[in-house]
Protein backbone atom coordinates (compact mmCIF):
# COMPACT_ATOMS: atom_id res chain seq x y z
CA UNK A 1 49.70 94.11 88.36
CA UNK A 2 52.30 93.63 85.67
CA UNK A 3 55.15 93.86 88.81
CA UNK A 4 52.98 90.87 90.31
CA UNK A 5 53.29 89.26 86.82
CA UNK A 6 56.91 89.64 86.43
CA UNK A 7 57.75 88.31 89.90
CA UNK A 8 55.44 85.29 89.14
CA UNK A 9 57.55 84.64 86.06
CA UNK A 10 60.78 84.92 88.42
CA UNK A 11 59.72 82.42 90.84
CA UNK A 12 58.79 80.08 88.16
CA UNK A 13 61.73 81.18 85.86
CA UNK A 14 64.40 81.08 88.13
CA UNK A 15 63.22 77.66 90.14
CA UNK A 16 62.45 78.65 93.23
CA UNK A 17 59.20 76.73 93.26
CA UNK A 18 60.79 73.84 93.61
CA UNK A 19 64.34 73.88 95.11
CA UNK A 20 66.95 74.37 92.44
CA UNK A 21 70.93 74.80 92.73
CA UNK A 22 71.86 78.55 91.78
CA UNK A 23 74.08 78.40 88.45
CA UNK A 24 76.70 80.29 87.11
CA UNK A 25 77.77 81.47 83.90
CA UNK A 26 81.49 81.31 83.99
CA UNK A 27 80.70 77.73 85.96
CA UNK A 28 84.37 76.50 85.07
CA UNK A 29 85.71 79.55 87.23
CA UNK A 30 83.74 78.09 89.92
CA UNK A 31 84.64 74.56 88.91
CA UNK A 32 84.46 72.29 92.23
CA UNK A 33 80.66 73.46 92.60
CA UNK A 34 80.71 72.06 88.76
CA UNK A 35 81.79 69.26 89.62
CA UNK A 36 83.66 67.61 92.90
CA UNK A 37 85.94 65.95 90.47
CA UNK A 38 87.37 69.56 89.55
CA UNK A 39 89.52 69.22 93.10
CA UNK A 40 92.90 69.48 92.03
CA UNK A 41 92.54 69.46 88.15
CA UNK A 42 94.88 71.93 87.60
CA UNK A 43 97.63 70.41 89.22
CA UNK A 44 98.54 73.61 91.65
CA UNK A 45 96.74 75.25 94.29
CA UNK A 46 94.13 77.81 93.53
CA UNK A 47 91.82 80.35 95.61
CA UNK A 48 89.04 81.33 93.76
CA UNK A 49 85.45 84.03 94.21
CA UNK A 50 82.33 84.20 91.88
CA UNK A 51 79.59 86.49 92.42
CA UNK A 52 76.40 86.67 90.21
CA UNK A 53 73.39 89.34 90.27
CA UNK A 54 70.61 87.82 88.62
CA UNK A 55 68.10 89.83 87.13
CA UNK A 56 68.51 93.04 89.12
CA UNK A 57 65.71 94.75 87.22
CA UNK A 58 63.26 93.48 88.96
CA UNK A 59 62.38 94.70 92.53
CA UNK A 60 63.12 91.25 93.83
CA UNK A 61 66.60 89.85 92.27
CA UNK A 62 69.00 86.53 93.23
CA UNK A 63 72.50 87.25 94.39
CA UNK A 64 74.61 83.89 94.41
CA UNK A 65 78.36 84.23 96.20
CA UNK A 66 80.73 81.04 96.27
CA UNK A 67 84.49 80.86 96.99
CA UNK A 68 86.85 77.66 96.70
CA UNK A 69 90.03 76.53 97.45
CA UNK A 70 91.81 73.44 95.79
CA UNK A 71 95.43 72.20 96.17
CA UNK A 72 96.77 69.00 94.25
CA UNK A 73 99.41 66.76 96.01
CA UNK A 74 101.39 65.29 93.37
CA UNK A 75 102.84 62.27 95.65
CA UNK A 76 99.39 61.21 96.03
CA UNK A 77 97.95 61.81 92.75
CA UNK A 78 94.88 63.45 94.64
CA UNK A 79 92.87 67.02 94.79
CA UNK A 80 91.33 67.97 98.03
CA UNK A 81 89.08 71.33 98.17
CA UNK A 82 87.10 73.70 100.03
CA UNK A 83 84.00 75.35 99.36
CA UNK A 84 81.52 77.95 100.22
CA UNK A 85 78.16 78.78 98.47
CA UNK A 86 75.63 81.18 99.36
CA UNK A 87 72.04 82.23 97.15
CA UNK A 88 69.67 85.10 98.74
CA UNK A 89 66.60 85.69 97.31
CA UNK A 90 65.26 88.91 98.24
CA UNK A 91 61.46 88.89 98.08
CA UNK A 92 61.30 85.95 100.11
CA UNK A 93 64.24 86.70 102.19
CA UNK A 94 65.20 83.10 101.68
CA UNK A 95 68.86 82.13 101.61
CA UNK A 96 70.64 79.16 101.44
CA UNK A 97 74.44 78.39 102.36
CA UNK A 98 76.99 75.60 101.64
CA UNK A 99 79.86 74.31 103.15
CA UNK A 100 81.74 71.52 101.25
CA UNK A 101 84.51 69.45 101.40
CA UNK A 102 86.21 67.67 97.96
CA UNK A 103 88.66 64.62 97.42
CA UNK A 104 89.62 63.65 93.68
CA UNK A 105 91.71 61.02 93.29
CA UNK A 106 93.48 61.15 89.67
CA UNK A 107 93.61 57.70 87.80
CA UNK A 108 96.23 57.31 84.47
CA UNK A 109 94.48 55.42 81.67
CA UNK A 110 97.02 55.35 78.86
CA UNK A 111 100.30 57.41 78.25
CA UNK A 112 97.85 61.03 78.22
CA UNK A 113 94.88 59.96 79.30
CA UNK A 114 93.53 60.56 82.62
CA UNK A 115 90.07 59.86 85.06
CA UNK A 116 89.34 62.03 88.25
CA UNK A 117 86.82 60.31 90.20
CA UNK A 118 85.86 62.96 93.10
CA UNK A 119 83.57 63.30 95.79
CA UNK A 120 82.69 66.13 97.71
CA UNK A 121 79.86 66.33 101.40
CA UNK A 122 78.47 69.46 102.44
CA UNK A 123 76.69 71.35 105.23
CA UNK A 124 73.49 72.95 104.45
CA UNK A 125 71.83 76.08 105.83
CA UNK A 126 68.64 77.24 104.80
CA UNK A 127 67.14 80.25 106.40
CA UNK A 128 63.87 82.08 105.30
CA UNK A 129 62.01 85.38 106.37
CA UNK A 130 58.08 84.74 105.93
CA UNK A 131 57.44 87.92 106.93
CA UNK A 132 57.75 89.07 103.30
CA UNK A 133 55.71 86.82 101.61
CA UNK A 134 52.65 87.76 100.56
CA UNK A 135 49.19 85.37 100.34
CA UNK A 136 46.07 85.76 98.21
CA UNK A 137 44.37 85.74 101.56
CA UNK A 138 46.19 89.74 102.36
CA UNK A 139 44.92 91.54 98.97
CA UNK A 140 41.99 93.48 98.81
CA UNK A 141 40.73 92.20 95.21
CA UNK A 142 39.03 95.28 95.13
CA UNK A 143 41.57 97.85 95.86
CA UNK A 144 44.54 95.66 95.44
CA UNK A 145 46.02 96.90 99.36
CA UNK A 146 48.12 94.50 101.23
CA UNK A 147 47.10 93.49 104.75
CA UNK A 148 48.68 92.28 107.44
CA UNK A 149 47.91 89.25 108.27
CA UNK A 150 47.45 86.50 106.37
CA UNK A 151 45.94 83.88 108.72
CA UNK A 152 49.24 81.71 107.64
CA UNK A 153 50.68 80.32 110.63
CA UNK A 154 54.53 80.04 109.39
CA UNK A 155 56.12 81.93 112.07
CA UNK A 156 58.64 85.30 111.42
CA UNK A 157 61.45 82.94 110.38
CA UNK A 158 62.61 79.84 110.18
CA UNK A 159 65.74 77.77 109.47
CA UNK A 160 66.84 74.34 108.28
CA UNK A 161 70.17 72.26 108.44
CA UNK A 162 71.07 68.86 107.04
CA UNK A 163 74.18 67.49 105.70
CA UNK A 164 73.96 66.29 101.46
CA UNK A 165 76.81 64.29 98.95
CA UNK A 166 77.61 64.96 95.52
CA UNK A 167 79.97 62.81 93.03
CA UNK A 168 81.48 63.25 89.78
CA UNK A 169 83.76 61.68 87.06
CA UNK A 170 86.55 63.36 84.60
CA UNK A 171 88.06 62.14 81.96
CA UNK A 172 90.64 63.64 79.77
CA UNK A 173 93.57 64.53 77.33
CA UNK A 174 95.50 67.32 76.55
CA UNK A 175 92.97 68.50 74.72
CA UNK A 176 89.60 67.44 75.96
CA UNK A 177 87.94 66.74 78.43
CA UNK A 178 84.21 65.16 79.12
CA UNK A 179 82.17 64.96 82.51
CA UNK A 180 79.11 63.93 84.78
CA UNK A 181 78.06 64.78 87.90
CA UNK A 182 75.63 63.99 90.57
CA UNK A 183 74.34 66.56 93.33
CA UNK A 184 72.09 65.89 96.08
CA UNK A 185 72.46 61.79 96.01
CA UNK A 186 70.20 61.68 99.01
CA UNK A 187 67.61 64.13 97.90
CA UNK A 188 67.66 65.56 101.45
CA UNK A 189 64.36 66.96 102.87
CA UNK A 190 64.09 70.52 102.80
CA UNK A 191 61.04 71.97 104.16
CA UNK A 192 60.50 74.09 106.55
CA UNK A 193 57.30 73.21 108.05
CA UNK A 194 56.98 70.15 110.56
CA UNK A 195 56.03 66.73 109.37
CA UNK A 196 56.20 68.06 105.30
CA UNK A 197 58.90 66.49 103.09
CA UNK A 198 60.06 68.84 100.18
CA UNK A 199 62.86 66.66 98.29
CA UNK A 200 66.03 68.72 96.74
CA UNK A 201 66.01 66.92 93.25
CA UNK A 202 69.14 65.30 92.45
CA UNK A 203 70.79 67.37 89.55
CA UNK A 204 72.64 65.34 86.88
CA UNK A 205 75.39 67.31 84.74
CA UNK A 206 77.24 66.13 81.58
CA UNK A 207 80.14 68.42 81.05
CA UNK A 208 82.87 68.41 78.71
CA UNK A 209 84.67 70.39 75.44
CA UNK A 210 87.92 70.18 73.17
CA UNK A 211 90.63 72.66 72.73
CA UNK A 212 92.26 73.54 69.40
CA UNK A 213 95.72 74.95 69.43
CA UNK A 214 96.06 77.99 67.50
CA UNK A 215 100.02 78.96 67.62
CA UNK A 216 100.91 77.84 63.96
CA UNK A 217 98.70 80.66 62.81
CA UNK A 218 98.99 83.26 65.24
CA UNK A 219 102.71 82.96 66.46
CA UNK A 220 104.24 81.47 69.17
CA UNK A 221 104.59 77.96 70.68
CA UNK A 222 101.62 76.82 73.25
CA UNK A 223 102.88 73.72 74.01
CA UNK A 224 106.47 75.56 75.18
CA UNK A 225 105.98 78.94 76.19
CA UNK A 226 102.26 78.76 78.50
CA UNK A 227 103.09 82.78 78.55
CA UNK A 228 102.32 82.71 74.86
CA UNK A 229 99.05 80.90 74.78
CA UNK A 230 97.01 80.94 71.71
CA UNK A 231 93.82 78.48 71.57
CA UNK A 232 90.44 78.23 70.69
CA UNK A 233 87.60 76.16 73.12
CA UNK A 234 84.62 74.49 72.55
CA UNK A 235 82.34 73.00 75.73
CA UNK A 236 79.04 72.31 76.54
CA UNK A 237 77.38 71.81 79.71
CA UNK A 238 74.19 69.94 80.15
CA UNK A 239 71.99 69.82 83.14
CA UNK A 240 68.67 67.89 84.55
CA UNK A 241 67.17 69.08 87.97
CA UNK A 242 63.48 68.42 88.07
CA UNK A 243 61.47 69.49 86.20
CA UNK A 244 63.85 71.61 84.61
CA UNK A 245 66.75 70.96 82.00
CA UNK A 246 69.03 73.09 80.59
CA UNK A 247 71.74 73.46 77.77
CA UNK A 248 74.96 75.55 77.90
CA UNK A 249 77.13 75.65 74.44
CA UNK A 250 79.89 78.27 73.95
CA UNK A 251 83.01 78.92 72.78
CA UNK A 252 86.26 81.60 74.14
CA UNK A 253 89.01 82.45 72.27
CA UNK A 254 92.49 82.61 74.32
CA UNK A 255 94.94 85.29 73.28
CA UNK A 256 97.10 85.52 76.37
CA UNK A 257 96.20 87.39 78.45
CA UNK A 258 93.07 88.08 76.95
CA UNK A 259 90.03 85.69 76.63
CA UNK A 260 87.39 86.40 74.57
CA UNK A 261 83.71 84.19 75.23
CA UNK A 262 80.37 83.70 73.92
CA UNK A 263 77.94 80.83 75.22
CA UNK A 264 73.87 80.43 74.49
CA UNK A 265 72.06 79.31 76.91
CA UNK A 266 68.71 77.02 76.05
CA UNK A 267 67.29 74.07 75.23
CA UNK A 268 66.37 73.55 71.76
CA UNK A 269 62.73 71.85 72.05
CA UNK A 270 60.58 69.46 69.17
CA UNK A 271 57.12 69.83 68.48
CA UNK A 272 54.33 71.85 70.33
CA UNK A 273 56.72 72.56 73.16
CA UNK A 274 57.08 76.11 73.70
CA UNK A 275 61.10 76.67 73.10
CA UNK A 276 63.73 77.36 76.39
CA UNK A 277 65.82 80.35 74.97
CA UNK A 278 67.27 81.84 78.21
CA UNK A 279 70.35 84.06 77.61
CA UNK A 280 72.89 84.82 74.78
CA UNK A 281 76.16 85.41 77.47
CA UNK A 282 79.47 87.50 76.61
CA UNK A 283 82.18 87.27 78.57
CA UNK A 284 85.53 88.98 79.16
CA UNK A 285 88.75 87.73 80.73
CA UNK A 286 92.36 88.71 81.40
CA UNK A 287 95.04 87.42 83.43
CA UNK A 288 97.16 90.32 85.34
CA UNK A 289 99.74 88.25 86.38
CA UNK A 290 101.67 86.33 88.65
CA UNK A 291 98.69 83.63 88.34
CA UNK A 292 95.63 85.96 89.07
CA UNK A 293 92.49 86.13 86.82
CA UNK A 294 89.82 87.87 86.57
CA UNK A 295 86.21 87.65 84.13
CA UNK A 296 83.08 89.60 83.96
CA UNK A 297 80.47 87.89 81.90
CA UNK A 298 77.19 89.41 80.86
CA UNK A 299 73.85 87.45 80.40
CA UNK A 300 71.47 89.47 77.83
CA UNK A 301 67.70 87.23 78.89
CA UNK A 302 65.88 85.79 75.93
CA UNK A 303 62.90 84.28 77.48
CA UNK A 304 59.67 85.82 78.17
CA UNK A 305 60.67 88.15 81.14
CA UNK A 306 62.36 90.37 78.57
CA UNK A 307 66.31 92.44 78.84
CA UNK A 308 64.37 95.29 79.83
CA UNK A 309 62.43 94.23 82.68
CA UNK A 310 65.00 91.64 84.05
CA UNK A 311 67.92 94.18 82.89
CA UNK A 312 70.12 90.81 82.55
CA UNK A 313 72.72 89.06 85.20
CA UNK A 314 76.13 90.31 85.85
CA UNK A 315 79.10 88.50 86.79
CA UNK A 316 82.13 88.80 88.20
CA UNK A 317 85.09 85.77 88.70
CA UNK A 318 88.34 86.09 90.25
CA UNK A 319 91.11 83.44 91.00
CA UNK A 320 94.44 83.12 91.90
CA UNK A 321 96.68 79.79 91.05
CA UNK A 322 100.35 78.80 92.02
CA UNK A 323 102.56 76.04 92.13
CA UNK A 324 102.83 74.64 95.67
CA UNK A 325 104.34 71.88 95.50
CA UNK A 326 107.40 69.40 93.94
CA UNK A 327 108.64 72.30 91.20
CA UNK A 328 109.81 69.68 88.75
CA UNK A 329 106.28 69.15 88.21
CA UNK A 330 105.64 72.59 87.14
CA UNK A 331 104.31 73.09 83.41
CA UNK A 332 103.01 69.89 82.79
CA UNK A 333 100.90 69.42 79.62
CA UNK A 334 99.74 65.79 79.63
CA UNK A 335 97.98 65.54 82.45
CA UNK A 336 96.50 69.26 83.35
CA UNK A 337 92.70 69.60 82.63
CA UNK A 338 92.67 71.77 79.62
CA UNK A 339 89.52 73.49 80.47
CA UNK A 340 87.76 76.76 79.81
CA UNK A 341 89.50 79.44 81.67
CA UNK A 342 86.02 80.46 82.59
């Protein structure tokens, strides 16, 4: 009975009632699924993995995979990317895949200001197992056995395709940066059964942080030498997907070629309203070289499922960035998104 509890929480938990986009920790190593605008932002070309295990104390866990490319083409002052998400849910056997394409086309406000404007469509694929779902109809309330059958008629499986647009804005300095986004403008249908319209929410994201420079305390010159960087970020990332919200506020510390992170994840509530505290989330970064990167983050759960039944989330970020392009442009301060690393 308690399993049954736990996995109720899950479903509720991790918003799989009601269609939800999978999320990420490190979600500026994954930045185009951010935010479409992302395409290009940091002014070279960049190949780039995130995988997340969500929860993997549980019998039934989330694994979410996405991978991205992004090149900028400085005669055009534009960002074009590619990328492709995946989420499987294991009790359900439900998984969902992306494929998306992103344009951002780079505006120049003032003499270091800039605004992305970026768009991105996508190719859905939703495919689902019902053979592993279980109804009140199949348990013995006596003896608490499964049965077969549950008089559902759903079918073994079942899939679902349909094309959905997302949109976003940047705008930034040298030193910050601030965003929205928009996913699922159309709200596509995605349901399964015949003649039954389940809605994908839209999901609305407000983005953004501000870097401090650190160098004239801890040696060296960041604005010179980028092999020498010392700096200290603050973001946050807000986001609304009905009926949920959420609130992402952190901070990483960049010794090169170490980064150092700590973000809370929650939503600080008013009132009679039970409070959202979801994760406190380390994270651990270091760049090898030759423009690769690579993060683990850790999510320790401070809701109501408990660390030790949930045992957390793990995950894992890699990327690789290079200059492919005009190399007079090459170390460019002004205009360069100066973004979390991860």
């Amino acid at each position: 009975m308690r399993k049954l509890f736990l996995i109720l929480i899950f479903f509720v938990s991790g918003n799989l009632v009601k269609a939800q986009d999978i999320q990420f920790s490190q979600f500026y190593a994954a930045p185009i699924f951010l935010n479409p605008a992302f395409a290009g932002s940091s002014e070279m070309t960049r190949f780039g993995v995130n995988y997340r295990n969500q929860w993997p104390g549980l019998d039934h866990s989330l694994n979410a995979y996405s991978a991205y490319f992004d090149h900028y083409f400085f005669n055009l002052n534009s960002g074009v990317g590619l990328i492709l998400n995946s989420m499987n849910e294991t009790m359900a056997g439900l998984s969902t895949s992306e494929v998306g394409l992103a344009y951002a086309y780079r505006l120049q406000l003032g003499f270091n200001t800039f605004l992305r404007l970026g768009g991105q469509a996508s190719y859905f694929s939703r495919d689902a197992n019902f053979n592993q779902l279980v109804f009140e109809s199949q348990v013995n309330r006596g003896t608490g056995a499964i049965g077969d059958f549950s008089g559902e008629l759903l079918g073994s499986d079942s899939r679902h395709r349909y094309f959905d647009y997302h949109f976003g804005m940047l705008l930034n300095n040298k030193f910050g940066w601030l965003g929205v986004s928009a996913h699922h403008i159309t709200q596509p249908n995605i349901s399964f059964i015949d003649d039954q319209i389940s809605e994908w929410p839209m999901k609305l994201s407000i983005h953004g942080g501000w870097t401090f420079n650190l160098s004239n305390w801890l040696g060296g010159n960041l604005m010179s030498d980028s092999q020498n960087q010392r700096e200290l970020t603050f973001a946050f990332n807000y986001r609304r997907q009905e009926p949920f919200s959420q609130f992402d506020i952190g901070a990483q510390l960049h010794l090169q070629p170490m980064v150092i992170g700590l973000w809370y994840r929650g939503l600080p509530t008013i009132g009679k309203e039970l409070p959202n505290n979801e994760a406190i989330i380390g994270l651990l970064g270091v760049s090898i070289g030759n423009g690769l990167y690579l993060g683990y983050s850790y999510d320790f759960t401070l809701s109501q499922l408990g660390q030790a039944n949930t045992g957390g989330a793990h995950e894992v970020s890699m990327r690789l960035s290079f200059l492919a392009g005009d190399a007079k442009q090459s170390g460019r301060k002004a205009s360069i998104l100066p973004c979390f690393k991860y």
